[in-house]
Every structure is written in C-alpha cells, then in structure tokens.
C-alpha atoms as a PDB file:
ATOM      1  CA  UNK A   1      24.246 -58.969 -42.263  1.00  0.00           C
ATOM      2  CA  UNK A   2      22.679 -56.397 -44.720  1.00  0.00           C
ATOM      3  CA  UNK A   3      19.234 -56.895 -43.052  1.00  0.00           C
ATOM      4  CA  UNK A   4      21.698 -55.497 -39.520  1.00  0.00           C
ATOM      5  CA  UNK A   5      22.960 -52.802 -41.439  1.00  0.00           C
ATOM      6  CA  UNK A   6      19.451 -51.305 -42.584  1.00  0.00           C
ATOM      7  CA  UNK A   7      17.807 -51.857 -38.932  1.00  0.00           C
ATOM      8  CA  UNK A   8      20.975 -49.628 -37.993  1.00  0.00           C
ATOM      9  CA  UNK A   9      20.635 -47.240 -40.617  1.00  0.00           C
ATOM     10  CA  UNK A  10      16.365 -47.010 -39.746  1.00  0.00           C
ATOM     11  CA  UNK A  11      17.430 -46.546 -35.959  1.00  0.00           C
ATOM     12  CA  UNK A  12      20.081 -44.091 -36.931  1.00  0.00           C
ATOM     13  CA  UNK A  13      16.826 -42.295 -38.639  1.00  0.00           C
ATOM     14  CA  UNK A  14      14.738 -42.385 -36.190  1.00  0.00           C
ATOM     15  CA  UNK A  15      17.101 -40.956 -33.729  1.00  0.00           C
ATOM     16  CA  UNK A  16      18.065 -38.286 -35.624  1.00  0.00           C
ATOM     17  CA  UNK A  17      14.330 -37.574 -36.454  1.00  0.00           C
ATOM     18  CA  UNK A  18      13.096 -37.593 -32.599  1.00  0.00           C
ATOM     19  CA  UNK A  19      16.131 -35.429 -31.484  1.00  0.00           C
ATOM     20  CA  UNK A  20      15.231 -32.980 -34.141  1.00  0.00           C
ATOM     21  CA  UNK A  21      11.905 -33.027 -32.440  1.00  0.00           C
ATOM     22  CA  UNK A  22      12.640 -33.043 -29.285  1.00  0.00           C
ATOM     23  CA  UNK A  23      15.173 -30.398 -29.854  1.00  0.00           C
ATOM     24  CA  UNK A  24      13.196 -28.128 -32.228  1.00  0.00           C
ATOM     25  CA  UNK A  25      12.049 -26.054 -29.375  1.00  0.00           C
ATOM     26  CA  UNK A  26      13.817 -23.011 -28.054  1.00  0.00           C
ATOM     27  CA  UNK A  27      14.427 -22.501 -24.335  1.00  0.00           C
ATOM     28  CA  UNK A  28      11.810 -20.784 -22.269  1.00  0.00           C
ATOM     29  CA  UNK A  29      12.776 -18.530 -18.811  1.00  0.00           C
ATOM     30  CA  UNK A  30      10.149 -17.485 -16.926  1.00  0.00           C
ATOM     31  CA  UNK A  31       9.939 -14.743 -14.538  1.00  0.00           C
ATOM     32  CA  UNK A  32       7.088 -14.336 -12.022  1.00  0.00           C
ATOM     33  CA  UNK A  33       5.445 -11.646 -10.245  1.00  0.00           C
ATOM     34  CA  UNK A  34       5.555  -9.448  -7.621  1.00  0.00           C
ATOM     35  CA  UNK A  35       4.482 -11.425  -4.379  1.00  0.00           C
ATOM     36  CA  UNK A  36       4.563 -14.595  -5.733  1.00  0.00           C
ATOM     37  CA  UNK A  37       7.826 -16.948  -6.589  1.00  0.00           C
ATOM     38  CA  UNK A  38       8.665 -19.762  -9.236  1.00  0.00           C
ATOM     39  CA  UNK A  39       5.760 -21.991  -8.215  1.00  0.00           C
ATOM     40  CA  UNK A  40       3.401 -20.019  -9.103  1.00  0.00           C
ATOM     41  CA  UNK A  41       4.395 -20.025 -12.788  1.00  0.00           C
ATOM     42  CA  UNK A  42       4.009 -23.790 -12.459  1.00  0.00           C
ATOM     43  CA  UNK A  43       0.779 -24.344 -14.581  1.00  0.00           C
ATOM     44  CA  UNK A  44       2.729 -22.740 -17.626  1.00  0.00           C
ATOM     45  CA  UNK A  45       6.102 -24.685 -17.186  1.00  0.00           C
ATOM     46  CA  UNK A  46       4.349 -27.519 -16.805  1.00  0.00           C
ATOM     47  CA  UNK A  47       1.699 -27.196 -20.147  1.00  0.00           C
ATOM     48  CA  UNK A  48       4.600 -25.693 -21.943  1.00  0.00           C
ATOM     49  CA  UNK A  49       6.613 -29.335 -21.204  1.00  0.00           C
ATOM     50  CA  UNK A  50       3.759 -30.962 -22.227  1.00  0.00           C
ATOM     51  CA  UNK A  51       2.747 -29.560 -25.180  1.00  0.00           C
ATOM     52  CA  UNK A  52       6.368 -29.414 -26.599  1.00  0.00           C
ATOM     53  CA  UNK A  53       8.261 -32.414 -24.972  1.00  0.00           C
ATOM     54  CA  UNK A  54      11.909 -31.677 -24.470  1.00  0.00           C
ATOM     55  CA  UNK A  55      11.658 -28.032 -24.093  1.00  0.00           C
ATOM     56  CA  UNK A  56      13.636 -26.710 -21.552  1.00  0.00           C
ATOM     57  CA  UNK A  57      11.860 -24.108 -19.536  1.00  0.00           C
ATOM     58  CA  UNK A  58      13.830 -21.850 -16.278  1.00  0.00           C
ATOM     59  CA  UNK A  59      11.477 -20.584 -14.062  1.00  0.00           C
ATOM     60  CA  UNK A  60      13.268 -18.038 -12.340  1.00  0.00           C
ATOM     61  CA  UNK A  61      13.356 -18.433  -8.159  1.00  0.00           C
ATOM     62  CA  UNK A  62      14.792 -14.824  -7.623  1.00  0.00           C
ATOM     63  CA  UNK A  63      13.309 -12.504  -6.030  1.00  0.00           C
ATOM     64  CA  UNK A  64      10.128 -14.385  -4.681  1.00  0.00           C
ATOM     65  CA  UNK A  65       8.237 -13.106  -1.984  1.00  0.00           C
ATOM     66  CA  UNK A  66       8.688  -9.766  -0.476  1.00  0.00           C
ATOM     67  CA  UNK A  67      12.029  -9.282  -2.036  1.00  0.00           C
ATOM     68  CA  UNK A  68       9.908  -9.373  -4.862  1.00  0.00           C
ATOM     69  CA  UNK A  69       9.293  -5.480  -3.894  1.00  0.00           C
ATOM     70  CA  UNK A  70      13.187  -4.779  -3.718  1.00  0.00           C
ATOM     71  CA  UNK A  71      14.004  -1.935  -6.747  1.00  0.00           C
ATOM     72  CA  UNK A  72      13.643  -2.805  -9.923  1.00  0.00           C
ATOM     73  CA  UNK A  73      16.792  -1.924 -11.379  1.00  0.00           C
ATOM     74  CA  UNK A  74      18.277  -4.237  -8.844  1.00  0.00           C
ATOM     75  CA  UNK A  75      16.451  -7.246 -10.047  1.00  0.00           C
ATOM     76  CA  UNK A  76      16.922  -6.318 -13.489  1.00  0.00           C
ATOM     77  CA  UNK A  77      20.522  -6.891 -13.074  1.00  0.00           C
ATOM     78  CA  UNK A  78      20.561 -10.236 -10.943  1.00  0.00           C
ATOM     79  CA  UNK A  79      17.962 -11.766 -12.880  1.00  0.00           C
ATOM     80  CA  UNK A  80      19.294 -10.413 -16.476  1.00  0.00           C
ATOM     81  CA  UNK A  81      22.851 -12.245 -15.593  1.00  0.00           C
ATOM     82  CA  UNK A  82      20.868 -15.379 -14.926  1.00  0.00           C
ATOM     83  CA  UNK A  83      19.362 -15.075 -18.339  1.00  0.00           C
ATOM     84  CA  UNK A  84      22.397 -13.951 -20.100  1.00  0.00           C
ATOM     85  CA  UNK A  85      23.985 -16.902 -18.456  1.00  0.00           C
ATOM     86  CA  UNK A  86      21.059 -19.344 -19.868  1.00  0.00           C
ATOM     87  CA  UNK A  87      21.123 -17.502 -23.607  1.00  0.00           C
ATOM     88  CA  UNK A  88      24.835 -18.258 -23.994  1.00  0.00           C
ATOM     89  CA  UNK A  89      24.370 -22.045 -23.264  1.00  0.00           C
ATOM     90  CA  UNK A  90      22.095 -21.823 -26.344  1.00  0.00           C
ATOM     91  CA  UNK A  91      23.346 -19.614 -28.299  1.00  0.00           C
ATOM     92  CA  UNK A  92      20.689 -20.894 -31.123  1.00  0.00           C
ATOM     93  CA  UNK A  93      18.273 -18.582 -28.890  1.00  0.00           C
ATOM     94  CA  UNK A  94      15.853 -18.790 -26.071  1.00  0.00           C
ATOM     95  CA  UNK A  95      12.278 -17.629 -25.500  1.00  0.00           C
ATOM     96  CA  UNK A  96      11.570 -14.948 -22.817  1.00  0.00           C
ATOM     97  CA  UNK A  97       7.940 -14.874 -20.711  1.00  0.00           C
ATOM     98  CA  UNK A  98       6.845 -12.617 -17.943  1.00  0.00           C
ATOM     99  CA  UNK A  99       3.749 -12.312 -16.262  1.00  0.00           C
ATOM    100  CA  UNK A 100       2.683  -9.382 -13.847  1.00  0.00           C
ATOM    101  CA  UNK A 101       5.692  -6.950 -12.325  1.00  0.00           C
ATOM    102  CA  UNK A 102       7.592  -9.778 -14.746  1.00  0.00           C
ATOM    103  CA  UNK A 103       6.380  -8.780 -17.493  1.00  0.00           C
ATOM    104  CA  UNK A 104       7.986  -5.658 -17.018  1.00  0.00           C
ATOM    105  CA  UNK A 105      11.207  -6.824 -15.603  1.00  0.00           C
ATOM    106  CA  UNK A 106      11.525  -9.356 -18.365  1.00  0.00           C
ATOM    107  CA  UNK A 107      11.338  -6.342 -20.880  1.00  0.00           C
ATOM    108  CA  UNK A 108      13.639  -3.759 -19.126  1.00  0.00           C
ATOM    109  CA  UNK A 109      16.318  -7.131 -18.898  1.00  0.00           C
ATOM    110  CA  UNK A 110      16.198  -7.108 -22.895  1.00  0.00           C
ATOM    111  CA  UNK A 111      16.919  -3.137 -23.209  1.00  0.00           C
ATOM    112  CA  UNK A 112      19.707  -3.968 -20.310  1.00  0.00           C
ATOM    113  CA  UNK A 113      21.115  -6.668 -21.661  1.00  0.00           C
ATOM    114  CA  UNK A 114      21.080  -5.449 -25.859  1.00  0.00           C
ATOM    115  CA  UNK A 115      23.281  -8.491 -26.611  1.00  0.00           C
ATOM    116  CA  UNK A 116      20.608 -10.825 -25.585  1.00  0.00           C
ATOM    117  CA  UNK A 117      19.814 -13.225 -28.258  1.00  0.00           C
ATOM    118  CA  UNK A 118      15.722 -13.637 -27.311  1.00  0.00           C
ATOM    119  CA  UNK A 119      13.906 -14.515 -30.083  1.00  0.00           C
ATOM    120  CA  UNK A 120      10.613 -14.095 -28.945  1.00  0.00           C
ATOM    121  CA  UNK A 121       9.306 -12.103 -25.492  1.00  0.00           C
ATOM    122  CA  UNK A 122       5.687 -12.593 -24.232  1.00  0.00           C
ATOM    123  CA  UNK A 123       4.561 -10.563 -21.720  1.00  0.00           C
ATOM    124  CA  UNK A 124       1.403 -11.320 -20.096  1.00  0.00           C
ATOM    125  CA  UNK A 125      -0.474  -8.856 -18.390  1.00  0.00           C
ATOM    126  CA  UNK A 126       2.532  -6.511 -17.084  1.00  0.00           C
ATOM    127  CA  UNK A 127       2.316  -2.933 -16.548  1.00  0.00           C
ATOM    128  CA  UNK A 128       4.444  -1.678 -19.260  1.00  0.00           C
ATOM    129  CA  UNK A 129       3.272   1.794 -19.341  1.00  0.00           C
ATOM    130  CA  UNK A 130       3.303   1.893 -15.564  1.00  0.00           C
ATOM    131  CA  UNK A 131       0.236   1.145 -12.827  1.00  0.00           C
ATOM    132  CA  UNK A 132      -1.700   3.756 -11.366  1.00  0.00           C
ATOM    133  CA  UNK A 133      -4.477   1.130  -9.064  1.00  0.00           C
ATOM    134  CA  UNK A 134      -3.739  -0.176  -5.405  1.00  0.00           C
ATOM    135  CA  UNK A 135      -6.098  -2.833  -5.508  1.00  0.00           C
ATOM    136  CA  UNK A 136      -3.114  -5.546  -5.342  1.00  0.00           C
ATOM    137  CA  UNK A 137      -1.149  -3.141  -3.024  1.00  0.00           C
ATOM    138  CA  UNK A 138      -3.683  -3.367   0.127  1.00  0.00           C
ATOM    139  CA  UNK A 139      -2.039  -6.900   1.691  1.00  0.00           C
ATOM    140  CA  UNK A 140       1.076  -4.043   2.849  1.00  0.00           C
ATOM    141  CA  UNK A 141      -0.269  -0.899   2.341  1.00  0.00           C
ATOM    142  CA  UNK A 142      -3.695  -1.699   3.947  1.00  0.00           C
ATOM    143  CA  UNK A 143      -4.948   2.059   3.480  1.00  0.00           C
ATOM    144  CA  UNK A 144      -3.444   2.795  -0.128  1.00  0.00           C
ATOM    145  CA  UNK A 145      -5.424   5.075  -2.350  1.00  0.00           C
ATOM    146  CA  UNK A 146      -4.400   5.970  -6.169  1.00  0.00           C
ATOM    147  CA  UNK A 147      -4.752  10.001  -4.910  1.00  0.00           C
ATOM    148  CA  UNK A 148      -2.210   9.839  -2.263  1.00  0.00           C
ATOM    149  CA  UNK A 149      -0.022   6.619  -3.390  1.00  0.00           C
ATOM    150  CA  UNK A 150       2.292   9.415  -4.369  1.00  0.00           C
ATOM    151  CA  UNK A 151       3.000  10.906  -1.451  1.00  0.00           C
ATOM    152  CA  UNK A 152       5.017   7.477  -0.885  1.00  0.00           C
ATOM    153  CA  UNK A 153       6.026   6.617  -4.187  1.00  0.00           C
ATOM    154  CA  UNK A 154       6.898   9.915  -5.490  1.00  0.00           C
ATOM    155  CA  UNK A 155       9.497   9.771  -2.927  1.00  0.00           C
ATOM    156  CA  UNK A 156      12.912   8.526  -2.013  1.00  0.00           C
ATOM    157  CA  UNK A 157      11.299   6.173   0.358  1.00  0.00           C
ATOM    158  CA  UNK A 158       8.642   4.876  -2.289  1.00  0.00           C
ATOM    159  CA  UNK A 159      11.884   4.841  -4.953  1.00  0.00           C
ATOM    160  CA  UNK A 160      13.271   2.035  -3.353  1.00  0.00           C
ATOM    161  CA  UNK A 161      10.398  -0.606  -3.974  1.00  0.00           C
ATOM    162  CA  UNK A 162       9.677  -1.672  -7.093  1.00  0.00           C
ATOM    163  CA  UNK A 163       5.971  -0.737  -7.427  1.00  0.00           C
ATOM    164  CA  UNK A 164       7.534   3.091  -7.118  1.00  0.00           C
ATOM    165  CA  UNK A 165       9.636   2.492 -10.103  1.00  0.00           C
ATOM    166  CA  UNK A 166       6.751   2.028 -11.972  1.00  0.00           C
ATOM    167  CA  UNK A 167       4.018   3.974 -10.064  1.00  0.00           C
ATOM    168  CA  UNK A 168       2.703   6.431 -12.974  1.00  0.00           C
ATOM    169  CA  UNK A 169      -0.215   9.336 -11.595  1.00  0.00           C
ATOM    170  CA  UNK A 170      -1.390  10.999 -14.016  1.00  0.00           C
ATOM    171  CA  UNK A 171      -2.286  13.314 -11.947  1.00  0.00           C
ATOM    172  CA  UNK A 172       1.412  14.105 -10.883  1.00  0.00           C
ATOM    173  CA  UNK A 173       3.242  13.741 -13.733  1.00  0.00           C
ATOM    174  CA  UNK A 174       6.422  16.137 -12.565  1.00  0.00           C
ATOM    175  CA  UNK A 175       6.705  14.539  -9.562  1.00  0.00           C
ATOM    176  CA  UNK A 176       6.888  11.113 -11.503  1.00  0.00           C
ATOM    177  CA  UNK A 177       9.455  12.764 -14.030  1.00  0.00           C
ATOM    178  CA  UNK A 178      11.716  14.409 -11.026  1.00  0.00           C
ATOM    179  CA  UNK A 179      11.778  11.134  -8.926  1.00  0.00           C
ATOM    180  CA  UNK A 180      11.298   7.952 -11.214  1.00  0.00           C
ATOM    181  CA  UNK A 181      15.112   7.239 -12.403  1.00  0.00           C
ATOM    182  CA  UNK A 182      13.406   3.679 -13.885  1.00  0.00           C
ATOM    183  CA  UNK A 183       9.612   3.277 -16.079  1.00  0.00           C
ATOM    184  CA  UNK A 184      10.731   6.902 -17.731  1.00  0.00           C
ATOM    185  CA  UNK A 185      13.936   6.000 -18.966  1.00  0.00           C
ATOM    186  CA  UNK A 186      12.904   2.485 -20.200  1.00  0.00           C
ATOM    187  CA  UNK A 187       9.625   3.920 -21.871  1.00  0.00           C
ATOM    188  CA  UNK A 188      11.904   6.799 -23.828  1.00  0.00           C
ATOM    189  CA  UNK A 189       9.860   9.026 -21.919  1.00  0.00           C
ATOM    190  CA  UNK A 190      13.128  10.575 -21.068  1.00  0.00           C
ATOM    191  CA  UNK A 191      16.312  10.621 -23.204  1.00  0.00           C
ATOM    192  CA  UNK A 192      19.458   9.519 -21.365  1.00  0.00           C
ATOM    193  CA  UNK A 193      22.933   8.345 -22.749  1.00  0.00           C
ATOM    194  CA  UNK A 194      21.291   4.888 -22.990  1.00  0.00           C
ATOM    195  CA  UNK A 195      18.023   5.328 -25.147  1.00  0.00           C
ATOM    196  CA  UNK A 196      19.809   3.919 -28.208  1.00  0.00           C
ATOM    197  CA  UNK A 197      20.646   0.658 -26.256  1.00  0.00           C
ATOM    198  CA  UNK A 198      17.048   0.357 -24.791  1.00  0.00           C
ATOM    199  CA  UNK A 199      15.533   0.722 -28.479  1.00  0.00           C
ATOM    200  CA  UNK A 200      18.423  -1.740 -29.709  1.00  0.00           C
ATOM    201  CA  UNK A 201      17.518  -4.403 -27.345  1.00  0.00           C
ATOM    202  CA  UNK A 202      13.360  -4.275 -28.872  1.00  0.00           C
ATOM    203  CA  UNK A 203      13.868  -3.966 -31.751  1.00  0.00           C
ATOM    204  CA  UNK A 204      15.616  -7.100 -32.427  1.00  0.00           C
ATOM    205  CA  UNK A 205      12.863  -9.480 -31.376  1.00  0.00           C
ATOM    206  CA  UNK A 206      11.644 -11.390 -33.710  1.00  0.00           C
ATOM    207  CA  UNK A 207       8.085 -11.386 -31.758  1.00  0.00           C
ATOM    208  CA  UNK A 208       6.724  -9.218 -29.022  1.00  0.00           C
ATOM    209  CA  UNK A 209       3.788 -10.406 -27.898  1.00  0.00           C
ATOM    210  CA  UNK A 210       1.450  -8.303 -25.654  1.00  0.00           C
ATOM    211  CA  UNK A 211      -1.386 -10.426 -23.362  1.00  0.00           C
ATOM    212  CA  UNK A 212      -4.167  -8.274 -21.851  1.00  0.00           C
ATOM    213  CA  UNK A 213      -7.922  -7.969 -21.566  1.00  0.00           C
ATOM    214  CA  UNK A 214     -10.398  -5.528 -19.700  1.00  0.00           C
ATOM    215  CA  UNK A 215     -11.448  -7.832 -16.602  1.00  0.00           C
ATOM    216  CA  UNK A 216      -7.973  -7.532 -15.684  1.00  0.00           C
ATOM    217  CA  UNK A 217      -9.044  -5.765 -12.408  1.00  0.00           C
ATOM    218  CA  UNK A 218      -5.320  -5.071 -10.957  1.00  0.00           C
ATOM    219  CA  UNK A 219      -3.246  -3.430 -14.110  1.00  0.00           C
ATOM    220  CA  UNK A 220      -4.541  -0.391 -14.103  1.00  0.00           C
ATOM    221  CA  UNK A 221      -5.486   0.867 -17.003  1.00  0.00           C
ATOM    222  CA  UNK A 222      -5.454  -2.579 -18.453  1.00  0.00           C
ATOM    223  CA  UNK A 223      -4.496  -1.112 -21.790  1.00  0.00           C
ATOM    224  CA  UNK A 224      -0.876  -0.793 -19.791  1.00  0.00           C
ATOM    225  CA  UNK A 225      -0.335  -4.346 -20.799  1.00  0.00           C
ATOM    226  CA  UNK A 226      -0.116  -3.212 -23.969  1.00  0.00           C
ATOM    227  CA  UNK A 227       1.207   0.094 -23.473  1.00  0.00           C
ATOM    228  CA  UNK A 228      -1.594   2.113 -23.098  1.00  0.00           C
ATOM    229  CA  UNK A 229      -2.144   4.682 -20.830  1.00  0.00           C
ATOM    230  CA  UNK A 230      -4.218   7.664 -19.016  1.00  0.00           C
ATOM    231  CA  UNK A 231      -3.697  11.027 -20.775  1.00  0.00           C
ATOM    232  CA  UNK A 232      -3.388  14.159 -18.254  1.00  0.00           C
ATOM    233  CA  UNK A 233      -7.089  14.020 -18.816  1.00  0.00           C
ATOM    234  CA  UNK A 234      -7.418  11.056 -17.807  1.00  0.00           C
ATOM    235  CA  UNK A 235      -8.685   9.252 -20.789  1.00  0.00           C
ATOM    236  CA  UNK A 236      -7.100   5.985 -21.651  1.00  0.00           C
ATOM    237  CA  UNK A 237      -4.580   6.574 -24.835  1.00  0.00           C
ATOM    238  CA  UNK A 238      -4.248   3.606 -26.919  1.00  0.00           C
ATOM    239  CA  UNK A 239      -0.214   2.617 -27.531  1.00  0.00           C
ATOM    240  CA  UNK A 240      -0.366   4.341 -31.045  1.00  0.00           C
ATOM    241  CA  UNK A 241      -1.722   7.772 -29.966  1.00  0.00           C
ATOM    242  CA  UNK A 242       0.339   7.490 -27.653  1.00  0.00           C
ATOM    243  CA  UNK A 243       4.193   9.675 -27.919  1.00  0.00           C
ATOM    244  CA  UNK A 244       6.287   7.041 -27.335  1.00  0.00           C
ATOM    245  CA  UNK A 245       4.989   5.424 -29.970  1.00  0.00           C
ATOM    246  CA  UNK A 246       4.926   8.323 -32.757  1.00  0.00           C
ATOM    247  CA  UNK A 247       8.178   8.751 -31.789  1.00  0.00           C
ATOM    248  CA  UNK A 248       9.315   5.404 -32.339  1.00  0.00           C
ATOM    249  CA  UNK A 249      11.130   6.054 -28.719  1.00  0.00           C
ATOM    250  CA  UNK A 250      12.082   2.574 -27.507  1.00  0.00           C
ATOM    251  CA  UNK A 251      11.413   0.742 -31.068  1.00  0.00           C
ATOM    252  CA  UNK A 252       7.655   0.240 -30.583  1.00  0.00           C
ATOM    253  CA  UNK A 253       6.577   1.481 -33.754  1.00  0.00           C
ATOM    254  CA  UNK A 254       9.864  -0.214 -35.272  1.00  0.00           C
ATOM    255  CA  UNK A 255       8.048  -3.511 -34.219  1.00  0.00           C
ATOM    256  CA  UNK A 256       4.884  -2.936 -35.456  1.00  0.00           C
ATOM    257  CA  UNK A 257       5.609  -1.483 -39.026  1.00  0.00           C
ATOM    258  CA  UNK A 258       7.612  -4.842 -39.320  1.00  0.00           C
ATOM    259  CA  UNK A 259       4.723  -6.994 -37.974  1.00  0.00           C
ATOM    260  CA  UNK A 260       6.736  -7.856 -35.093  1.00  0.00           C
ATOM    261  CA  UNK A 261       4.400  -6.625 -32.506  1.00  0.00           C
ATOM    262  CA  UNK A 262       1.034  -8.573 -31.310  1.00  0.00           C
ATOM    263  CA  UNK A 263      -1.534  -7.702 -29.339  1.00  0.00           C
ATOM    264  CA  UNK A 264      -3.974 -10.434 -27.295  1.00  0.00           C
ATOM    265  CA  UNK A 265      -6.776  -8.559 -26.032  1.00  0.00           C
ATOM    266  CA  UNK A 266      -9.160 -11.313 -23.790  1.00  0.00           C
ATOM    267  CA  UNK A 267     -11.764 -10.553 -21.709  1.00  0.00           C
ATOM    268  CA  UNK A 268     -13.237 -12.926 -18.782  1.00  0.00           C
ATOM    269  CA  UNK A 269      -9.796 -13.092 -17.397  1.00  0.00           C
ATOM    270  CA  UNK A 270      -8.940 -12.068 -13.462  1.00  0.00           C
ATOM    271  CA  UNK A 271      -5.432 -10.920 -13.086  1.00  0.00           C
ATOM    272  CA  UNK A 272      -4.236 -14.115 -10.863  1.00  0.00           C
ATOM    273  CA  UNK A 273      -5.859 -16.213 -13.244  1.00  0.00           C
ATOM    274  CA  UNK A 274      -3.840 -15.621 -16.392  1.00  0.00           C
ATOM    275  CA  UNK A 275      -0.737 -17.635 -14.933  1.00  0.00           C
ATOM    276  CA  UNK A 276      -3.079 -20.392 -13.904  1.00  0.00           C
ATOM    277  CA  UNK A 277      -5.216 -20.607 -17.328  1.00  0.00           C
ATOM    278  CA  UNK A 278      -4.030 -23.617 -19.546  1.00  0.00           C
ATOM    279  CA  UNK A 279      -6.141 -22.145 -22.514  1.00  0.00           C
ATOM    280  CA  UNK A 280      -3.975 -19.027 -22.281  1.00  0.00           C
ATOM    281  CA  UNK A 281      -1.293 -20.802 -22.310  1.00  0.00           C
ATOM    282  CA  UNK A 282      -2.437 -23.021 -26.002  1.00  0.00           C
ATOM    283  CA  UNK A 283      -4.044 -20.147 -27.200  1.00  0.00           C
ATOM    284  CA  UNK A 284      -1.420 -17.361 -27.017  1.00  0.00           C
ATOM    285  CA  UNK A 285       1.573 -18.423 -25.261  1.00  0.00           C
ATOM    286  CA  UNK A 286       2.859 -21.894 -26.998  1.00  0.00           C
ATOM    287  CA  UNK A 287       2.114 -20.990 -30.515  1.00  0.00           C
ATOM    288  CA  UNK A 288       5.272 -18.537 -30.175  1.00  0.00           C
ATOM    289  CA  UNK A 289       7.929 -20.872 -28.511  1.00  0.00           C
ATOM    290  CA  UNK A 290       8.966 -22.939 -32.001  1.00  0.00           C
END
C-alpha cells in the first residue's frame, strides 16, 4: 500500500513538473503582412511550437490578401479586439510578433488598446518610421516611383490603403502632415488628445524588440525597422537623433533608458526571407517568448 501511495505522490510530481513546463510559456499572436495571410507566418508558428512545446501561438487570418491594403486604422481595430479577446483568456500575459506592414499594425494595436497586457512585442522588419520605396508596391501599382508615389498617397484616394497611412516622402513632408491622420499621430509626430495613451501603451512592455538589417531591400530606409529615418536632407537619422526620440514622444526613449528596448541589426537577410528563416527565429525571436 505505501509503495501505491509514493508511485502516486512521484506521478503527482511529475505532472505538476511537466505542466509547469509545458505551461511556462506565454501565448504568442502573430500578425502577417501586407499581401500575404496566416500561412505565410507558418515557419515561425511552427519552430516556435517546437522549440517551446505547449505554447500556444494565434496566427492571425484577418486581413490576408488584398484586404491586406484596406486602412490601417481599420485593421487596427478588428485585429486589436481579436487580441484583446486572446490577452483576457490569459490574463498572466501574451507575447505579441509582427512582421512587415504587421509589424506596424501590431505596434499601433498596443498604443490602441493601452490596457493590453503584452509582455513582450517583436517586430520584425516593419516600417515603423514609415516607407518611402515601391519596390514591393509594383505587383498593383506596376509604374510606382518614390517621386510621384505622392501624388496618390498624399491624397484622399491614397488615404484609404494602408501603404498611404504610412507612406512618409521626405521630400513632401506638409503634404504627409496635412493628409496622414495615421503614422504621424502614432509616431508623436503630431500631438492629439490621445498621445498620452499611445506613449502609455509602449511604455509598459517589458521588451520591445526591433529586427532589421541592411539587405532588407523593401523597407526603405531599412533603419525604419528600427525607427530610423531620412532627414529633409535626405540622410538616414538613426532613432536617437532622431525628435521623436529626444522627445521621449511615444515612450521610445522611456524604453531604452530602462533597457527595455533592443535592437537586431542582421545583414544577408531579403525582406521575404525573414518570416521564412528558422535561425531568425532561434536567434532573436524565441529567446523573448518565456
């Protein structure tokens, strides 16, 4: 009988042990980019289930395809109620990844949504400070050059696809100011009545985590992963000579001073490769999901 009892009380262990494990993970939701859909964020899910059995990852299906270009404000708030929805069935705390357009989406959800409990956000090579290259634009806008994108973008046409709420010339920097009513306003580039919330909602990461490099060839200027960006001289500003930063405007240099904020600069890497890259993935994605 006693020899029963201890089996049971070394099961009971074990049990207790392996759910730890297997529950020692934080949920992941994933958000793809613009074009694309859930599948092709497969190669991540799928590592990220390896690597940490038991995880449970959401990789978003909204907005796949060409919806994928509807405004961004608009899929802000659909796919920020999905993961508001997800973050209160763990209210422990979930993970937050974005890749691309998602990247960027995934970040304006957290200054949305200021209640969100994301512990950690990764966003992998997303144009945070904006785009200003057509390169990826040419499958719908076949004849698309960066010195007359604005004549569509800068527009209230070009407003209503997402690539024009984040189309920044520096070239054209009033028009961007008088028609952008999205990348401005998240970026503290412009104060409205919710700046405070959009600062509140970074600041409160534990981990931002910024995935770039210069082979990028789409983001453009790379550095725009990590917000970077082209002066009106067109000379590439690193994030901290940049305003926003000095001015602490959305809670960047909050998150640095606090070691909150890194920074993955890797070269060698294509843009539609960095989804589709396990090492990536080992190397600077799963090391912040525990």
């Amino acid at each position: 009988m006693k020899m029963t009892v201890d089996i049971l009380k070394v099961l009971f262990f074990l049990n207790l042990v392996n759910f730890q494990w297997v529950s020692g993970y934080y949920p992941v939701v994933i958000i793809h980019g613009v074009l694309t859909g859930s599948d092709s964020m497969e190669v991540i899910s799928n590592r990220i289930q390896e690597m940490h059995p038991g995880t449970e990852v959401y990789n978003t299906p909204r907005y796949a395809g060409w919806s994928s270009l509807e405004p961004m404000w608009r899929q802000i708030e659909e796919i920020g109620e999905d993961v508001m929805a997800i973050a209160a069935a763990f209210p422990e705390g979930i993970n937050l990844l974005g890749y691309s357009q998602g990247g960027l989406i995934a970040r304006a959800i957290l200054q949305r949504f200021p209640d969100h409990n994301v512990r950690n956000f990764i966003s992998l090579s997303s144009p945070q400070a904006g785009e200003f290259g057509t390169k990826f634009l040419h499958l719908f806008f076949p004849d698309l050059v960066c010195e007359t994108a604005y004549e569509l973008f800068y527009s209230k046409i070009g407003q209503h696809t997402s690539v024009g709420n984040y189309w920044n010339d520096p070239y054209h920097q009033e028009l961007y100011f008088r028609y952008s009513k999205f990348l401005p306003l998240v970026n503290g580039e412009e104060k409205s009545q919710n700046s405070t919330q959009f600062k509140n909602g970074l600041t409160k990461l534990n981990k931002m985590i910024l995935i770039g490099g210069p082979d990028d060839g789409v983001i453009t200027p790379w550095q725009s992963s990590q917000f970077g960006y082209f002066d009106s001289n067109n000379t590439v500003l690193d994030m901290r000579d940049r305003a926003i930063y000095k001015t602490d405007a959305i809670g960047l240099k909050t998150l640095d001073k606090a070691k909150k904020m890194i920074t993955y600069t890797v070269p060698g890497i294509p843009h539609f490769m960095w989804h589709k890259n396990e090492t990536i993935a080992d190397l600077y994605i799963i090391p912040y999901l525990d």
